[in-house]
Protein backbone atom coordinates (compact mmCIF):
# COMPACT_ATOMS: atom_id res chain seq x y z
CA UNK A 1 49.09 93.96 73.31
CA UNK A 2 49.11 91.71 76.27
CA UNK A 3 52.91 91.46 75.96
CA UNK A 4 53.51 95.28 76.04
CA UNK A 5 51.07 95.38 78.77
CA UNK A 6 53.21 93.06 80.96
CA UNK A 7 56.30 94.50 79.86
CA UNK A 8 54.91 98.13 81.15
CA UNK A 9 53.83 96.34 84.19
CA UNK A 10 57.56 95.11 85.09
CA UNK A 11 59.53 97.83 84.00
CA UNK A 12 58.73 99.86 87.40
CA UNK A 13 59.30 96.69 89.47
CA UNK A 14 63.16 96.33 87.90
CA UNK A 15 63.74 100.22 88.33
CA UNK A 16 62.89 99.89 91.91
CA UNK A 17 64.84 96.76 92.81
CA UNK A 18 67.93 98.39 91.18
CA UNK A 19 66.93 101.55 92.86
CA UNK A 20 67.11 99.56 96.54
CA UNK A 21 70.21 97.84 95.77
CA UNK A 22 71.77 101.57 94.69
CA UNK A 23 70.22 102.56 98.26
CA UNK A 24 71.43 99.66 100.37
CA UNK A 25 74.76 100.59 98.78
CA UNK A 26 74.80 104.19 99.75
CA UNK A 27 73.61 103.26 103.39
CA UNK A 28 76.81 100.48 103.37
CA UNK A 29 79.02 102.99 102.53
CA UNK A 30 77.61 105.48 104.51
CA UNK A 31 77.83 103.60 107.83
CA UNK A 32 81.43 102.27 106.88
CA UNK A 33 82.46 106.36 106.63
CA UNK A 34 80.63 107.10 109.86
CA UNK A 35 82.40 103.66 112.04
CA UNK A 36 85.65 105.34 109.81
CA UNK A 37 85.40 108.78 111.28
CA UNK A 38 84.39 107.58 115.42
CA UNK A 39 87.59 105.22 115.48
CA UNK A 40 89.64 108.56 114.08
CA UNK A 41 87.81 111.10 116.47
CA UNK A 42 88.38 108.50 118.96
CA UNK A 43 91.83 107.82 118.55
CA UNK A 44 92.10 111.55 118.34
CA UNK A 45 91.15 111.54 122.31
CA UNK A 46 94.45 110.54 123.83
CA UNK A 47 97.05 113.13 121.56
CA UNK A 48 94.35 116.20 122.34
CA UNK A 49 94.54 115.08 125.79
CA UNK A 50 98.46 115.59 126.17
CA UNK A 51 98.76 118.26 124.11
CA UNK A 52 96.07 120.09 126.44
CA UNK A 53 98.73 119.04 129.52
CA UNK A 54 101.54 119.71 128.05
CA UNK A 55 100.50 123.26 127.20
CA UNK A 56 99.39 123.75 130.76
CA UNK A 57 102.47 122.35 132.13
CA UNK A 58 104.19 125.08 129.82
CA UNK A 59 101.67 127.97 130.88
CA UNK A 60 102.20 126.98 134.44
CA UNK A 61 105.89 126.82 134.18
CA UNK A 62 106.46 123.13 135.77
CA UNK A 63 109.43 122.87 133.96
CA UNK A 64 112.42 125.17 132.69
CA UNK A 65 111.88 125.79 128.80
CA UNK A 66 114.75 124.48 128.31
CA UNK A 67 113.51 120.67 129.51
CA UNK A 68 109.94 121.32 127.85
CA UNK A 69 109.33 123.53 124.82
CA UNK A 70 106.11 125.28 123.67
CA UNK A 71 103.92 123.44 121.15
CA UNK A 72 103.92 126.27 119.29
CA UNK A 73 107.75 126.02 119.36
CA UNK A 74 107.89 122.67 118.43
CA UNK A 75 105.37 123.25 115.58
CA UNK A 76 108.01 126.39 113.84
CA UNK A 77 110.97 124.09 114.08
CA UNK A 78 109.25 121.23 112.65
CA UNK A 79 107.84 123.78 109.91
CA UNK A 80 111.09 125.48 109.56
CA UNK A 81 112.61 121.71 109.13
CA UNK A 82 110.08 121.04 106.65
CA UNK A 83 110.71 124.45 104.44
CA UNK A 84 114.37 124.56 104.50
CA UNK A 85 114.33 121.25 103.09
CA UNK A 86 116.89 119.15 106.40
CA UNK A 87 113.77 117.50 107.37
CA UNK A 88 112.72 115.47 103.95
CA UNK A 89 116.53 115.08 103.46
CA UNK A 90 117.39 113.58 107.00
CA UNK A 91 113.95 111.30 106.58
CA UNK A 92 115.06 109.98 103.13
CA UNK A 93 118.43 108.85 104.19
CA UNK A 94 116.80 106.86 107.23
CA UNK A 95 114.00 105.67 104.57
CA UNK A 96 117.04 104.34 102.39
CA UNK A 97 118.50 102.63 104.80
CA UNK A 98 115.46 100.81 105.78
CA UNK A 99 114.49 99.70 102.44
CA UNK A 100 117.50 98.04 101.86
CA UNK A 101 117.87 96.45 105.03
CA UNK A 102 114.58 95.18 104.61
CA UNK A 103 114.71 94.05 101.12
CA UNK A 104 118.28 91.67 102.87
CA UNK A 105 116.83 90.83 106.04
CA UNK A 106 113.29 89.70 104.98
CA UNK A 107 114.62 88.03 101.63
CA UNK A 108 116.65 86.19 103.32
CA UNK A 109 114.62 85.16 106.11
CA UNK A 110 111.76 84.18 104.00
CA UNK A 111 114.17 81.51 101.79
CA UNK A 112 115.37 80.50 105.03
CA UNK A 113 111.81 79.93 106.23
CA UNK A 114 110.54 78.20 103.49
CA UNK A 115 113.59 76.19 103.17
CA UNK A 116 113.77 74.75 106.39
CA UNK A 117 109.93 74.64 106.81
CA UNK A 118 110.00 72.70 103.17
CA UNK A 119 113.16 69.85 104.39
CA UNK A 120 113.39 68.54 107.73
CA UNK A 121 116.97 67.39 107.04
CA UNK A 122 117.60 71.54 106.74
CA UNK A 123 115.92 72.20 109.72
CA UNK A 124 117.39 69.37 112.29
CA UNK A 125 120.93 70.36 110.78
CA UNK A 126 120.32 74.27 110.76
CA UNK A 127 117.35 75.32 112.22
CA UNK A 128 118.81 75.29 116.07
CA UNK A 129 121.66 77.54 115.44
CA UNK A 130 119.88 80.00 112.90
CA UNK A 131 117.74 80.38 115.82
CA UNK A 132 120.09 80.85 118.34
CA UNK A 133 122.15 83.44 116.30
CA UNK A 134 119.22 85.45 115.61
CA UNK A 135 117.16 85.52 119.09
CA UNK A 136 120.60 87.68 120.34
CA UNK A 137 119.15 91.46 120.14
CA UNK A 138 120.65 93.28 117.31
CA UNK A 139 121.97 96.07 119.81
CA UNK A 140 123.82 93.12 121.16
CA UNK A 141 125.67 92.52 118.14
CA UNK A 142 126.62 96.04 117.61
CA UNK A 143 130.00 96.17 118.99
CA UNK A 144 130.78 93.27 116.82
CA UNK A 145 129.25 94.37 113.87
CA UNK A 146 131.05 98.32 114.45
CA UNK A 147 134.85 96.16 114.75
CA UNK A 148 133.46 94.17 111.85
CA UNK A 149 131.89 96.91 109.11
CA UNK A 150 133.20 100.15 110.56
CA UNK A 151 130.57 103.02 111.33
CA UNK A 152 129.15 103.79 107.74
CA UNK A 153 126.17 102.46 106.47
CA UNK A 154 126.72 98.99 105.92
CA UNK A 155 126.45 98.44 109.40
CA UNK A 156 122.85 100.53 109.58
CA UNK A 157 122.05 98.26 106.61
CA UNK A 158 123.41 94.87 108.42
CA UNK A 159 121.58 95.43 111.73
CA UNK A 160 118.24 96.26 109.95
CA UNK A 161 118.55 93.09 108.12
CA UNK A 162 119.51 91.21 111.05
CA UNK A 163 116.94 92.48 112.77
CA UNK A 164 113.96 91.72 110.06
CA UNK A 165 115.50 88.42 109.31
CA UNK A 166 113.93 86.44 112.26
CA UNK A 167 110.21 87.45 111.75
CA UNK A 168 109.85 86.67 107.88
CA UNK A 169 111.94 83.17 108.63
CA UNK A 170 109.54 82.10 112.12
CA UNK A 171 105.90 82.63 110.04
CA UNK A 172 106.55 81.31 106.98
CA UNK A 173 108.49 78.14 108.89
CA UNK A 174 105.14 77.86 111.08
CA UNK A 175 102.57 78.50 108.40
CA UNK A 176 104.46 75.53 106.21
CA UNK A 177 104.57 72.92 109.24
CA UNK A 178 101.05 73.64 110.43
CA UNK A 179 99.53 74.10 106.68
CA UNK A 180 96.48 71.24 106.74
CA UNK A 181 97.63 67.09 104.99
CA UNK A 182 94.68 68.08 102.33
CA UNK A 183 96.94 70.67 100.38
CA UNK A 184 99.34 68.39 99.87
CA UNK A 185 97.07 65.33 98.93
CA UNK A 186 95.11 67.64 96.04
CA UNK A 187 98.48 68.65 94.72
CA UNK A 188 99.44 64.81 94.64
CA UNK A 189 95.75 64.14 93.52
CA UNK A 190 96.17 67.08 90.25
CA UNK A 191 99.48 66.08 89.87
CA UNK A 192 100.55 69.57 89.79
CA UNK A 193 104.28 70.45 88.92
CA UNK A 194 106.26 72.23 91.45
CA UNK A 195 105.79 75.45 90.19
CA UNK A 196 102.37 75.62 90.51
CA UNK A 197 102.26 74.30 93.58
CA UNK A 198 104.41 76.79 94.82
CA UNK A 199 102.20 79.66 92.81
CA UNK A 200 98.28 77.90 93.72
CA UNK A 201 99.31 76.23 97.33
CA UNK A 202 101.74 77.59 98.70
CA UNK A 203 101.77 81.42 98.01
CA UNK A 204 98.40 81.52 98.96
CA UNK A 205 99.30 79.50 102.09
CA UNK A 206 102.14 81.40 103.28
CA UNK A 207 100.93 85.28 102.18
CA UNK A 208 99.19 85.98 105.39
CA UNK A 209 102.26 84.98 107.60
CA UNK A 210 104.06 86.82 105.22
CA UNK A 211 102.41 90.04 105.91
CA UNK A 212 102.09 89.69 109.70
CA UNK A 213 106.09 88.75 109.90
CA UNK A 214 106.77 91.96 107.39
CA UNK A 215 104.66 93.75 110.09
CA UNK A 216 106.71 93.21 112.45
CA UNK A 217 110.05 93.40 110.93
CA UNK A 218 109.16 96.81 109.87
CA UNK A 219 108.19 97.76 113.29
CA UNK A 220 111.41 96.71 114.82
CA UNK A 221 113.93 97.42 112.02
CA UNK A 222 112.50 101.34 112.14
CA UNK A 223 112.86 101.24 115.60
CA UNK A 224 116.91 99.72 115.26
CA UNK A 225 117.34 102.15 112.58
CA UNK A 226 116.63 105.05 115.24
CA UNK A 227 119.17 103.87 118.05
CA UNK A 228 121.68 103.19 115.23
CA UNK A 229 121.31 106.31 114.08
CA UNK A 230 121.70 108.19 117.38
CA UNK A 231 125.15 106.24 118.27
CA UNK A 232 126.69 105.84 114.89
CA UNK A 233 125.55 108.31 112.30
CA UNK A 234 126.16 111.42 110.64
CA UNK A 235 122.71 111.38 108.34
CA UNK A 236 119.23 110.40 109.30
CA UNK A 237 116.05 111.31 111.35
CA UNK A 238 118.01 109.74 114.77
CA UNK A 239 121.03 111.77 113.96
CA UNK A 240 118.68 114.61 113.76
CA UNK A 241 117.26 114.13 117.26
CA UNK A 242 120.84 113.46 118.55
CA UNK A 243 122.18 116.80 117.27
CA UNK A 244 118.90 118.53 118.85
CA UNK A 245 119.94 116.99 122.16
CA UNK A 246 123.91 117.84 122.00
CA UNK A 247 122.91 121.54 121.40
CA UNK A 248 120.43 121.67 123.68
CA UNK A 249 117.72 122.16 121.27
CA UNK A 250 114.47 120.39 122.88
CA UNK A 251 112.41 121.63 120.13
CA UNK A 252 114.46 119.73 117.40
CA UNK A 253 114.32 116.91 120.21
CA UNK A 254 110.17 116.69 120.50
CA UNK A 255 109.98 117.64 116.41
CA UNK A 256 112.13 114.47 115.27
CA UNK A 257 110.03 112.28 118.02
CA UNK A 258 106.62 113.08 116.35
CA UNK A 259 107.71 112.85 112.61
CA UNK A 260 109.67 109.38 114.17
CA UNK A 261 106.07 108.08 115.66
CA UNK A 262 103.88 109.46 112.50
CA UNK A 263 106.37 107.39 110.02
CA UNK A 264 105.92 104.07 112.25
CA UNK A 265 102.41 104.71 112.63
CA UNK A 266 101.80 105.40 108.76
CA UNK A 267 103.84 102.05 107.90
CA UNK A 268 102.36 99.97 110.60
CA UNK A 269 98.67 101.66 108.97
CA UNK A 270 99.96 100.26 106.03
CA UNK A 271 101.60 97.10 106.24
CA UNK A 272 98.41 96.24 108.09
CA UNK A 273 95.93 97.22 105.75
CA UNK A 274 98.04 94.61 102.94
CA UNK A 275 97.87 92.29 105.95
CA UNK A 276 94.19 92.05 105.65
CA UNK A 277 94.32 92.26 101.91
CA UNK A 278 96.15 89.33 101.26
CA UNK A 279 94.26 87.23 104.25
CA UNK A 280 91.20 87.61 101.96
CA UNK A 281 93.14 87.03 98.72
CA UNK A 282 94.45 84.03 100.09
CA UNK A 283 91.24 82.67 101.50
CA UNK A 284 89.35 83.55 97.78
CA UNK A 285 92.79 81.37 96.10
CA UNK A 286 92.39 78.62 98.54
CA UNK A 287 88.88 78.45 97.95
């Protein structure tokens, strides 16, 4: 009887603890939505802002139409773009070519990284002149690369991955030469084989430097991929702008330079969300 009693005596005690913890929840996620929504509204501050000017500059007639389309004229081309189907097609041969330059460029400057980070003899033989190659701007390169691959798209493909090599080769290079003595002496300590130190040390070592050098090389190799594009290209989002400006078309212009600044602003959204992703999976591996 006495047992019941306490038992009918608890009950409401557990209900309500689990009932708080459900509530504390709620409130977390609640105030994580709201924080959410006031960095969006006020991000939103600065693009309301000059779209208010630049339809006043158009209502007031500061410039010719000609040097600065409507909004609303900008919006139908960039919808008529979208419908007719150029739009998708132009941004998929652009997203091509970044891929693969990408999946080069950042392959092989992470091996190089880790290889010269990994052997000093590698790095006081190589690591100068890798260096020195690769801190020349890609543009630079161009007119050597144009003699050397002709105008099709290996040489969109070779400049992006010249251009993405460098940041995926300095952070992984840095993150091995500055990674703390203790690492090492557990490994030595466990005697683990060189597999899993690579998988349980050194992944988890390098993956943030990873991510903030894949950042980066996004950032620029979208940006090369653009210029390319508008010298040397029959296909693509820059050879889109490019043929807006040859026929005079500053709608097509101003349309191609918002749907160029969403994509970089969506991958750079993204690539830095899996930034702080695997800065907490490493921390919870190294732990």
């Amino acid at each position: 009887m006495t047992i019941f009693a306490e038992a009918g005596r608890r009950r409401p005690s557990s209900s309500f603890q689990f009932s708080g913890r459900d509530g504390f929840a709620a409130v977390g996620a609640i105030y994580r939505r709201s924080r959410w929504l006031g960095a969006v509204a006020v991000g939103l501050v600065v693009p309301i802002a000059i779209l208010a000017l630049w339809s006043l500059a158009v209502r007031l007639e500061l410039l010719a139409p000609q040097i600065l389309p409507a909004p609303s004229l900008v919006w139908t081309t960039l919808s008529e773009f979208l419908i007719s189907g150029d739009l998708p097609y132009e941004l998929g041969v652009s997203m091509l070519r970044l891929a693969a330059g990408i999946a080069i460029g950042a392959g092989l400057g992470l091996a190089t990284g880790v290889a010269l980070g990994l052997s000093h003899q590698a790095d006081d033989y190589l690591g100068a002149s890798v260096r020195a190659v690769f801190l020349v701007p890609s543009l630079g390169w161009l007119p050597f690369f144009m003699l050397m691959f002709g105008i099709d798209e290996t040489l969109k493909v070779v400049l992006i991955a010249k251009t993405c090599f460098l940041p995926l080769m300095v952070g992984p290079y840095h993150a091995i030469r500055t990674m703390p003595s203790k690492y090492d002496d557990i490994a030595r300590c466990l005697e683990l084989k060189r597999t899993d130190y690579l998988r349980k040390i050194l992944l988890p070592a390098l993956l943030p430097s990873i991510a903030t050098g894949l950042r980066q090389a996004v950032s620029k190799g979208w940006k090369v991929l653009i210029l390319v594009e508008m010298i040397s290209s029959a296909a693509g989002i820059g050879y889109l702008m490019m043929w807006g400006r040859k026929s005079f078309q500053l709608d097509v212009v101003f349309a191609t330079i918002l749907v160029i600044g969403l994509v970089g602003l969506l991958f750079d959204r993204g690539i830095l969300w899996f930034e702080r992703r695997t800065a907490q999976w490493s921390l919870h591996a190294a732990a």
